[in-house]
Protein backbone atom coordinates (compact mmCIF):
# COMPACT_ATOMS: atom_id res chain seq x y z
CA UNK A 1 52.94 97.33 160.92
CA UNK A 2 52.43 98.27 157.44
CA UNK A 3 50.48 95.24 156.68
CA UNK A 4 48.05 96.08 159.53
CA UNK A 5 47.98 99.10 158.48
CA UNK A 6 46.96 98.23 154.71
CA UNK A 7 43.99 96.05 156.42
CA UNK A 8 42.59 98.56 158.10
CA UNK A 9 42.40 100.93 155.12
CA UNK A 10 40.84 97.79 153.53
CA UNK A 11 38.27 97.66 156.18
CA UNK A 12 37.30 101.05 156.03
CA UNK A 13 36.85 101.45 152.71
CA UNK A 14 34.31 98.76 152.83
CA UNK A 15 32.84 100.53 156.08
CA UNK A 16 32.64 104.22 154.08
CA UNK A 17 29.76 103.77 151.72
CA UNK A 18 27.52 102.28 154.83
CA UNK A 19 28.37 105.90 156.34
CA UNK A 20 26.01 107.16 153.11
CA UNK A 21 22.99 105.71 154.26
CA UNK A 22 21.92 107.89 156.90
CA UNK A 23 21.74 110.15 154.00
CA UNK A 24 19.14 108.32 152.70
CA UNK A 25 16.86 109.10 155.34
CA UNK A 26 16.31 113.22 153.67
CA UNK A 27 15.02 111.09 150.31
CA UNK A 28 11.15 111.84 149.65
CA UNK A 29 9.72 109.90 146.90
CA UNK A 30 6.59 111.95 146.54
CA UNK A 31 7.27 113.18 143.35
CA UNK A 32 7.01 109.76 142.03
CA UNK A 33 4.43 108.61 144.84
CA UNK A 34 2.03 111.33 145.37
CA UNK A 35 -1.25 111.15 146.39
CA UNK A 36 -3.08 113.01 143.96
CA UNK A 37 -3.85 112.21 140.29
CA UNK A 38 -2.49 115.00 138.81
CA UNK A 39 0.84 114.66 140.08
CA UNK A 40 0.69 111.40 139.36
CA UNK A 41 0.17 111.58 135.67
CA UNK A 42 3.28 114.50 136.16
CA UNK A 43 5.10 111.42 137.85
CA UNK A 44 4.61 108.79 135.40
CA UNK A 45 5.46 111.33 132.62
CA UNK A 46 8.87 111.35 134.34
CA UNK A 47 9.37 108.00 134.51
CA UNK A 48 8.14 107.39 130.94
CA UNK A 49 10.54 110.22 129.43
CA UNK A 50 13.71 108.69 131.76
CA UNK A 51 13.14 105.05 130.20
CA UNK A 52 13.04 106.42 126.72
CA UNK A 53 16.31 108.30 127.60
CA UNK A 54 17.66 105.13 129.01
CA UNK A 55 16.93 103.30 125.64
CA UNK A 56 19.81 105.42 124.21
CA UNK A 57 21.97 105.90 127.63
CA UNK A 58 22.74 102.31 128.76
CA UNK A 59 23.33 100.34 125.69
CA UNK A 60 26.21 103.56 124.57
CA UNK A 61 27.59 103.53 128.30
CA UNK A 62 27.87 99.35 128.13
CA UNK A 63 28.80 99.33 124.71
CA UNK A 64 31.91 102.15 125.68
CA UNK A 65 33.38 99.81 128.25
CA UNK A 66 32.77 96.69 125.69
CA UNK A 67 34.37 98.56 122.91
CA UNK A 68 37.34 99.96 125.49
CA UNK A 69 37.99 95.58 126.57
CA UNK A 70 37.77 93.89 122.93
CA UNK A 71 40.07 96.84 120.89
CA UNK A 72 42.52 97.06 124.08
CA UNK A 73 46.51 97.37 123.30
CA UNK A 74 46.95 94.22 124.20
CA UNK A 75 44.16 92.11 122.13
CA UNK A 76 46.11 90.55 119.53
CA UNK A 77 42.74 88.83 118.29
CA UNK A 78 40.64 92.24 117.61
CA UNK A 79 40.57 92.86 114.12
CA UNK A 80 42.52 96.06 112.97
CA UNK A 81 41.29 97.84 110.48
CA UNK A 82 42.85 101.79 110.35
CA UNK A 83 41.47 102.54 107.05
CA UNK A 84 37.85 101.97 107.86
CA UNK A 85 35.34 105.22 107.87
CA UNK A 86 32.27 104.27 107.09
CA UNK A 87 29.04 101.78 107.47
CA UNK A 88 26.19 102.31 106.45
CA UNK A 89 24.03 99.69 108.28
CA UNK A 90 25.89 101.36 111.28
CA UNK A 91 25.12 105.11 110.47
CA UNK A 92 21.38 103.92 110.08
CA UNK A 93 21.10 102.66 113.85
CA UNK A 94 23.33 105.72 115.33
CA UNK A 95 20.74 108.18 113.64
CA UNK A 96 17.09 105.79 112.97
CA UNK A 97 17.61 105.21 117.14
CA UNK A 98 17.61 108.62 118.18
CA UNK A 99 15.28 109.66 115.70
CA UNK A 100 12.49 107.33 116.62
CA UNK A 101 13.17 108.41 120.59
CA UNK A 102 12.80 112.30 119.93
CA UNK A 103 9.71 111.52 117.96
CA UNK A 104 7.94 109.65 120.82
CA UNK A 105 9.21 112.03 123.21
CA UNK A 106 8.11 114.74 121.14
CA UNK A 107 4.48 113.41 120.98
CA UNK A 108 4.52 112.26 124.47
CA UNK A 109 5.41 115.79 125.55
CA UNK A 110 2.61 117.24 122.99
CA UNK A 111 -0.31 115.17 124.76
CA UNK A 112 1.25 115.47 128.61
CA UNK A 113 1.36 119.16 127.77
CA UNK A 114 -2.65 119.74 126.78
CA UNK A 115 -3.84 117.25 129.22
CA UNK A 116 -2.20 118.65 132.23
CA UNK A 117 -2.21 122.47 131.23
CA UNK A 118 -2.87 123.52 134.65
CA UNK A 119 -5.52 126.56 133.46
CA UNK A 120 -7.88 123.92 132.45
CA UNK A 121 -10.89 122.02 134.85
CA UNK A 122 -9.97 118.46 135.36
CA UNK A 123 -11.80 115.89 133.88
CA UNK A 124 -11.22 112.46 136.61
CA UNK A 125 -10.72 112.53 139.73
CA UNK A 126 -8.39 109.58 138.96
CA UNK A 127 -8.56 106.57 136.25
CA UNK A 128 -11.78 105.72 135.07
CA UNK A 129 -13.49 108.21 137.37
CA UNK A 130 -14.71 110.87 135.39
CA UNK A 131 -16.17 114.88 137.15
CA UNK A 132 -19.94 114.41 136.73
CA UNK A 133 -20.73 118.19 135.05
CA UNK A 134 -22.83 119.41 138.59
CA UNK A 135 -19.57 118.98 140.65
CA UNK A 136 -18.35 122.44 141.41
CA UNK A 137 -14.45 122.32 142.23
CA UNK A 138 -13.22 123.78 145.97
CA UNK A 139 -12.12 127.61 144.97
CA UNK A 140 -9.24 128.32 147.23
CA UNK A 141 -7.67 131.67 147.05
CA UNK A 142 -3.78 132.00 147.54
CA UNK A 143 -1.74 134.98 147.84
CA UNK A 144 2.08 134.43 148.45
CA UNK A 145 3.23 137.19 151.21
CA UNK A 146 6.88 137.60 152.86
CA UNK A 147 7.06 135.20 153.93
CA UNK A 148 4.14 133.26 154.39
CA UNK A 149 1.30 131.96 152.13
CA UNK A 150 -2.43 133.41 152.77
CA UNK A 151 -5.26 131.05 151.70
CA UNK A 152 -9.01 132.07 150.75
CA UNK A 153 -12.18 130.06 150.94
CA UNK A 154 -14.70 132.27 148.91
CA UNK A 155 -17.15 129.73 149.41
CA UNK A 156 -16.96 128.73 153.23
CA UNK A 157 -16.38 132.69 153.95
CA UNK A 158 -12.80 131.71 156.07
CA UNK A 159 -9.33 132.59 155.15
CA UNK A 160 -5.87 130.79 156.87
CA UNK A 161 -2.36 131.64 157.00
CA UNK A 162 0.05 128.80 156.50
CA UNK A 163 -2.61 126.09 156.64
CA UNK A 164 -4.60 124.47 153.54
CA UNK A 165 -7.11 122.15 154.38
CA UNK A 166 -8.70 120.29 151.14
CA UNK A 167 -11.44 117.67 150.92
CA UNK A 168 -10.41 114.28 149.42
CA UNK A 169 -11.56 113.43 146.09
CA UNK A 170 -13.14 116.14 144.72
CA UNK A 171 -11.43 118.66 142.33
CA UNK A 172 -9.63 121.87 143.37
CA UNK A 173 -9.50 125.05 141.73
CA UNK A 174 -6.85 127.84 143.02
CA UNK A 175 -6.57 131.45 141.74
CA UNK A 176 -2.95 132.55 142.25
CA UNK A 177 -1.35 135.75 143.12
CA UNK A 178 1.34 137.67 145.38
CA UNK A 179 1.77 140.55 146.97
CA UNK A 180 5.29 142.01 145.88
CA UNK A 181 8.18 139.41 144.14
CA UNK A 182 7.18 136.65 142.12
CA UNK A 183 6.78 133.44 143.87
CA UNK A 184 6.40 129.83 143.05
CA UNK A 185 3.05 127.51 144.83
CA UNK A 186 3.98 123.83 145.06
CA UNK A 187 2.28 121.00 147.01
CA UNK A 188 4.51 118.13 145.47
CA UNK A 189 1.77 115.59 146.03
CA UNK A 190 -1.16 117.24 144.87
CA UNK A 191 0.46 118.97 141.31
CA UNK A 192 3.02 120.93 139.79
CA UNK A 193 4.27 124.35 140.53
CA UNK A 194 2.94 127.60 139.29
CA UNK A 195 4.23 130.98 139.58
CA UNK A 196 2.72 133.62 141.96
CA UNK A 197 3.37 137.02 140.16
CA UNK A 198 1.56 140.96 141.96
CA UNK A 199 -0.92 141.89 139.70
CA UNK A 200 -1.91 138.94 137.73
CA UNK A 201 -3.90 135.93 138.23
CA UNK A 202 -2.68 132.11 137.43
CA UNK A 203 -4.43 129.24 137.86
CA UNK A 204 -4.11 125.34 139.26
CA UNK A 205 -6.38 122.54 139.06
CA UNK A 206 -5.70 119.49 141.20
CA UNK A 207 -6.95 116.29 143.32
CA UNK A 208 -6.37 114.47 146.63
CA UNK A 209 -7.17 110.86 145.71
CA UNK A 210 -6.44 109.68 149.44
CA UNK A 211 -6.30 111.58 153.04
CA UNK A 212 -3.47 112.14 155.06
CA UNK A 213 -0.75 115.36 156.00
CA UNK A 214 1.61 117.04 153.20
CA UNK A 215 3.67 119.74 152.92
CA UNK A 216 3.59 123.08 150.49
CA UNK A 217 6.62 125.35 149.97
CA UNK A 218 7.76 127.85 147.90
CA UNK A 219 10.12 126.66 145.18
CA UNK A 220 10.65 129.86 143.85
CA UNK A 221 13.54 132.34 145.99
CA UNK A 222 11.64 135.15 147.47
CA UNK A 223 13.97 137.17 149.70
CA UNK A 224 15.26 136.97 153.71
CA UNK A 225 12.45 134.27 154.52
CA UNK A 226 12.04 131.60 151.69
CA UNK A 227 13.26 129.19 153.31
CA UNK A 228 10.36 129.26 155.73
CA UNK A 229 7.78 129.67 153.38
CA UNK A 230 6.02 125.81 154.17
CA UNK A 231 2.67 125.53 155.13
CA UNK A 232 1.16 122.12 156.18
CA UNK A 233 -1.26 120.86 153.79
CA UNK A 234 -4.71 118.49 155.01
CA UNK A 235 -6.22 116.45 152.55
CA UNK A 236 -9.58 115.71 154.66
CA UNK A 237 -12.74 113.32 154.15
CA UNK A 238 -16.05 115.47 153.46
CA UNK A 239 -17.44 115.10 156.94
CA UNK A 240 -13.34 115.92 158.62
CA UNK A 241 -13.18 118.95 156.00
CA UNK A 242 -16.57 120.03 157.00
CA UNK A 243 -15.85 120.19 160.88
CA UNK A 244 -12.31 122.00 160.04
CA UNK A 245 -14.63 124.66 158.51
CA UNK A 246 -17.13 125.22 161.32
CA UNK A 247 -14.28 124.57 163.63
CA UNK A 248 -12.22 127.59 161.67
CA UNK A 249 -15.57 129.79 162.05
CA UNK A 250 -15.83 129.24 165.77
CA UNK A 251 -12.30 130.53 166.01
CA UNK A 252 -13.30 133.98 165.49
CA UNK A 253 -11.30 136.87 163.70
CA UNK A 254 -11.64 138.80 160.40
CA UNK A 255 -9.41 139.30 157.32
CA UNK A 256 -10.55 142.63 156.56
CA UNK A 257 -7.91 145.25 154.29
CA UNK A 258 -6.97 146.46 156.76
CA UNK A 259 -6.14 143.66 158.98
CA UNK A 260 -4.38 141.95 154.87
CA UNK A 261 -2.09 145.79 155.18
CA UNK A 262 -0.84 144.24 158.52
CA UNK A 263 -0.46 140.34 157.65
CA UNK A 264 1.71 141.45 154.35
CA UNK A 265 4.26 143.27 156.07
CA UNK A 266 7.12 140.94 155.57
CA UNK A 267 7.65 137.98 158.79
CA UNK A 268 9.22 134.87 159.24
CA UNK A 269 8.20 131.83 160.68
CA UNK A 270 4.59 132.45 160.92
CA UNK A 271 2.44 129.57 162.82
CA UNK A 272 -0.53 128.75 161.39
CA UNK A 273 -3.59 131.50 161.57
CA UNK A 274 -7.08 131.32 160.99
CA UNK A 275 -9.81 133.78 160.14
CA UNK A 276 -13.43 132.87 160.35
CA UNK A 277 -14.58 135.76 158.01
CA UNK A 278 -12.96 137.59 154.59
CA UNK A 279 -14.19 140.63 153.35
CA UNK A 280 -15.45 139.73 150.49
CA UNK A 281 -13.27 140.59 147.04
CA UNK A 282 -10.32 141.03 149.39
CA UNK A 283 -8.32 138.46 146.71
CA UNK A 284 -9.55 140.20 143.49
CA UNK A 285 -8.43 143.60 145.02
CA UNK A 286 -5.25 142.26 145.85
CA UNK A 287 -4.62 141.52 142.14
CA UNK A 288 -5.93 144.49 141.04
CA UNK A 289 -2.89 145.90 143.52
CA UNK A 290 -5.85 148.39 145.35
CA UNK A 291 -6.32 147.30 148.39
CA UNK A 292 -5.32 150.47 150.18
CA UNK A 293 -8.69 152.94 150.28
CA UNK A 294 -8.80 155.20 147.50
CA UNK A 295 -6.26 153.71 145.14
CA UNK A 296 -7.00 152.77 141.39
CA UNK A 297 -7.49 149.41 140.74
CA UNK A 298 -5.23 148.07 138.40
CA UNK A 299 -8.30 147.25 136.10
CA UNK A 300 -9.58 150.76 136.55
CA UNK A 301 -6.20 152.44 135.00
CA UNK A 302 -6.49 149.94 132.27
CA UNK A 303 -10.29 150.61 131.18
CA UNK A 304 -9.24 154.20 131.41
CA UNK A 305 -5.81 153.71 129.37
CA UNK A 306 -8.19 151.66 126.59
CA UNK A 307 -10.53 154.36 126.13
CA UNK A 308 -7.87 157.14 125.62
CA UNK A 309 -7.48 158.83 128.73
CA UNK A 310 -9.49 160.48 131.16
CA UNK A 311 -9.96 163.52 129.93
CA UNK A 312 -10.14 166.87 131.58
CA UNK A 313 -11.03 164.76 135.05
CA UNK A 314 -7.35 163.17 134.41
CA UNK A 315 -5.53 166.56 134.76
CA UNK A 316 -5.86 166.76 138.38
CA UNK A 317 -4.89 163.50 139.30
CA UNK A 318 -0.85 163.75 139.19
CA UNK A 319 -0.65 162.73 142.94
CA UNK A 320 3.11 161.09 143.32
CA UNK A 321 3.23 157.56 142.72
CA UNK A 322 6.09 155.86 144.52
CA UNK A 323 5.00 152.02 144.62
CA UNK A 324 7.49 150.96 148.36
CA UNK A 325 5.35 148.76 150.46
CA UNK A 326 7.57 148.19 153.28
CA UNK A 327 7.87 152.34 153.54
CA UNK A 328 4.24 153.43 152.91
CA UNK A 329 1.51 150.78 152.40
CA UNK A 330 -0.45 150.23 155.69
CA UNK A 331 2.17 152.35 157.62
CA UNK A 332 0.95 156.38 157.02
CA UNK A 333 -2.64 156.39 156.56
CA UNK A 334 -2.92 160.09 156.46
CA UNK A 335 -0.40 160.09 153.13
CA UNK A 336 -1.51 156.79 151.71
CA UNK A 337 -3.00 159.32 148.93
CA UNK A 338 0.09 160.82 148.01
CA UNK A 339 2.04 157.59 147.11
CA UNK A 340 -0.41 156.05 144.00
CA UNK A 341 -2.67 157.34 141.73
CA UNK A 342 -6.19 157.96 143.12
CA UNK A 343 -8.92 156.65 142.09
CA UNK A 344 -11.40 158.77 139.95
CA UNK A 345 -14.38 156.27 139.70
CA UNK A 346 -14.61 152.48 140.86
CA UNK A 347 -16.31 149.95 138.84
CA UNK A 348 -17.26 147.10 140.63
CA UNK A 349 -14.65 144.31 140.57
CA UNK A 350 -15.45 141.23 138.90
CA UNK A 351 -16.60 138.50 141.28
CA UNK A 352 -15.19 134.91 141.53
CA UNK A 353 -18.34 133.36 139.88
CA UNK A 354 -18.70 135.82 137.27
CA UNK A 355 -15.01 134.81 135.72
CA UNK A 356 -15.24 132.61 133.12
CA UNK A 357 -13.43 129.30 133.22
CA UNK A 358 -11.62 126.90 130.62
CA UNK A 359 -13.68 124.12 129.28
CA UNK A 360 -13.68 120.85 130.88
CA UNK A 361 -10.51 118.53 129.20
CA UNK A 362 -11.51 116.05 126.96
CA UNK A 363 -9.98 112.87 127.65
CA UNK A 364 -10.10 111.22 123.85
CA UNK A 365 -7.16 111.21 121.91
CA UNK A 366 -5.91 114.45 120.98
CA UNK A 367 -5.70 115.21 117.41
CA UNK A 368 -4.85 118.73 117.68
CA UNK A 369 -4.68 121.48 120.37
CA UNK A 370 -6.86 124.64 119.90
CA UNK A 371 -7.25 123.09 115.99
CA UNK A 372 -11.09 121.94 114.32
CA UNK A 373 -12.12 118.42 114.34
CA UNK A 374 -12.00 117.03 111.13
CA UNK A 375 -15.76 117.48 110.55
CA UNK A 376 -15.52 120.84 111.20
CA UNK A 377 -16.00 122.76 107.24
CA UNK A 378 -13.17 125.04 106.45
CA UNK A 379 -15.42 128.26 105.85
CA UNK A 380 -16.59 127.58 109.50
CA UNK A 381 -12.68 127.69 110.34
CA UNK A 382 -11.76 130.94 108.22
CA UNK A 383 -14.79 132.69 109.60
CA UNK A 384 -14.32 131.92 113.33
CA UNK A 385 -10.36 133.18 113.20
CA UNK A 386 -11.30 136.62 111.45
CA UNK A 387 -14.18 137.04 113.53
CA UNK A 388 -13.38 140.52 115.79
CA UNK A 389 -13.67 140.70 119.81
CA UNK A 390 -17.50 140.73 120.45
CA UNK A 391 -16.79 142.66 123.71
CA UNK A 392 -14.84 145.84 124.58
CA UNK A 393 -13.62 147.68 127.57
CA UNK A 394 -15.44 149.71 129.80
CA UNK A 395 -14.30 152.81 131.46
């Protein structure tokens, strides 16, 4: 009985580790195998940085156990030597080893870090295909709500909720912001994450180098609802993207601000929506955190703040500011001015077009970032640092 008893054990501790592989079946290797070309470079970067690492890793982990066998208790034939402290040859591998690895991680980081800064326009669309200068990028618009994501075509005039359709090959430009928390964007085959923050701005840049479905998330925890914050991602040919567009306008509805008070009022599990008109500057007002009618814009209350104050027309306008969305935004419309500052004059918000972007990357070795060429005369350097701001606030 025993002995039966010690096979079986046997048996099924050969058996367990087959019981892991259903496990295997959650594993996504789209980090590593995505189908964009930014991602990819992201990717490879890994992979690159994890063999240096290895260079050091594997040879100390083999070298433990080797070390652990030959100077065991009971090797008579290991030479013994307790007096020993010091080698010189050997202190010049432990250190020259490590040395040379942080150096060309150091510089691989340095490159990887310019190249794929994700404020700046991409410059390929993958290897060896370079953005001809007339190719404007897709501007989508993306606003992480609780607890959904809202996306903006300025361009094609539609807006979606949980639902980003992209063409393939061509580049992408999206202007990030949020509504209340901070939030995190991520579409693991298209590029890295980037933080949603209320009242500022961030950018992405990206590429689809093939078509097919994908998923987005949130990678950032937002509240009651994160874990529902995935929206499906298309990455269409032209003439596919262009029929999701007219098919998106047929579909009727408008993402006016007041219909944007009701869509941010926190929800779970939202199904896909789809407006086929935006008001227009709905997305700039939303970062300028004035959506509601008569509120100052964020980049009203700065202009004024830069000029000194508003004067006399300032003393007056000590309405109670008490900033609680989920108690007041959208839900009293007859006290909405009671609960922010009002505002005293609007200047026109700055349009899409009119915001200046980053220049396009240049893909030739990188010698230095932000830093002159080496052609470049010093007294041009000196003069361009101390030169003041050429432009200054309005109010």
């Amino acid at each position: 009985m025993p002995e039966m008893l010690h096979r079986s054990t046997a048996r099924f501790r050969l058996l367990a580790p087959l019981g892991l592989l259903p496990l295997l079946a959650g594993c996504n290797m789209v980090v590593l195998d995505p189908a964009g070309d930014v991602a990819r470079q992201q990717g490879n970067l890994i992979l690159i940085s994890t063999g240096l690492m290895l260079l050091i890793i594997v040879p100390v982990m083999i070298l433990t156990v080797v070390f652990a066998w030959r100077y065991r208790a009971a090797n008579r034939q290991a030479t013994y030597k307790p007096d020993w402290d010091h080698s010189t040859q050997l202190e010049l591998v432990i250190w020259a080893a490590p040395l040379l690895i942080i150096i060309c991680l150091g510089a691989l980081t340095w490159v990887a870090t310019h190249l794929l800064d994700p404020y700046r326009p991409l410059a390929r669309t993958a290897p060896g295909q370079a953005i001809a200068a007339e190719v404007r990028p897709v501007e989508v618009q993306v606003v992480a709500l609780d607890w959904k994501w809202l996306f903006i075509y300025p361009d094609q005039g539609i807006a979606t909720v949980n639902e980003l359709a992209l063409p393939a090959h061509r580049p992408v430009r999206f202007r990030i912001s949020a509504s209340s928390v901070m939030n995190s964007f991520y579409i693991p085959a298209l590029a890295g994450q980037i933080y949603a923050m209320p009242g500022m701005e961030t950018k992405l840049h990206g590429v689809f180098n093939q078509t097919g479905q994908y998923t987005g998330f949130s990678a950032n925890y937002s509240g009651w609802g994160f874990s529902d914050m995935r929206f499906a991602v298309k990455s269409l040919s032209d003439a596919d993207f262009a029929k999701w567009v007219a098919a998106t306008k047929a579909g009727g509805g408008t993402l006016d601000r007041t219909a944007y008070l009701k869509l941010e009022k926190p929800s779970e599990k939202v199904p896909a929506q789809r407006f086929a008109a935006v008001e227009p500057q709905l997305f700039d007002a939303i970062v300028n955190m004035c959506v509601e009618p008569g509120k100052m814009c964020m980049h009203d209350m700065m202009s004024i703040d830069a000029a000194g104050g508003a004067g006399i027309a300032g003393i007056h306008n000590v309405r109670r500011l008490s900033y609680d969305k989920y108690a007041a935004r959208g839900t009293e419309p007859g006290y909405w001015g009671q609960r922010y500052v009002g505002a005293l004059c609007s200047s026109p918000l700055m349009a899409s077009a009119d915001i200046p972007d980053a220049a396009p990357v240049d893909l030739a070795p990188l010698t230095g970032a932000g830093l002159p060429s080496p052609e470049t005369p010093a007294a041009a350097v000196t003069a361009m640092i101390r030169r003041p701001a050429a432009a200054s606030p309005q109010s």
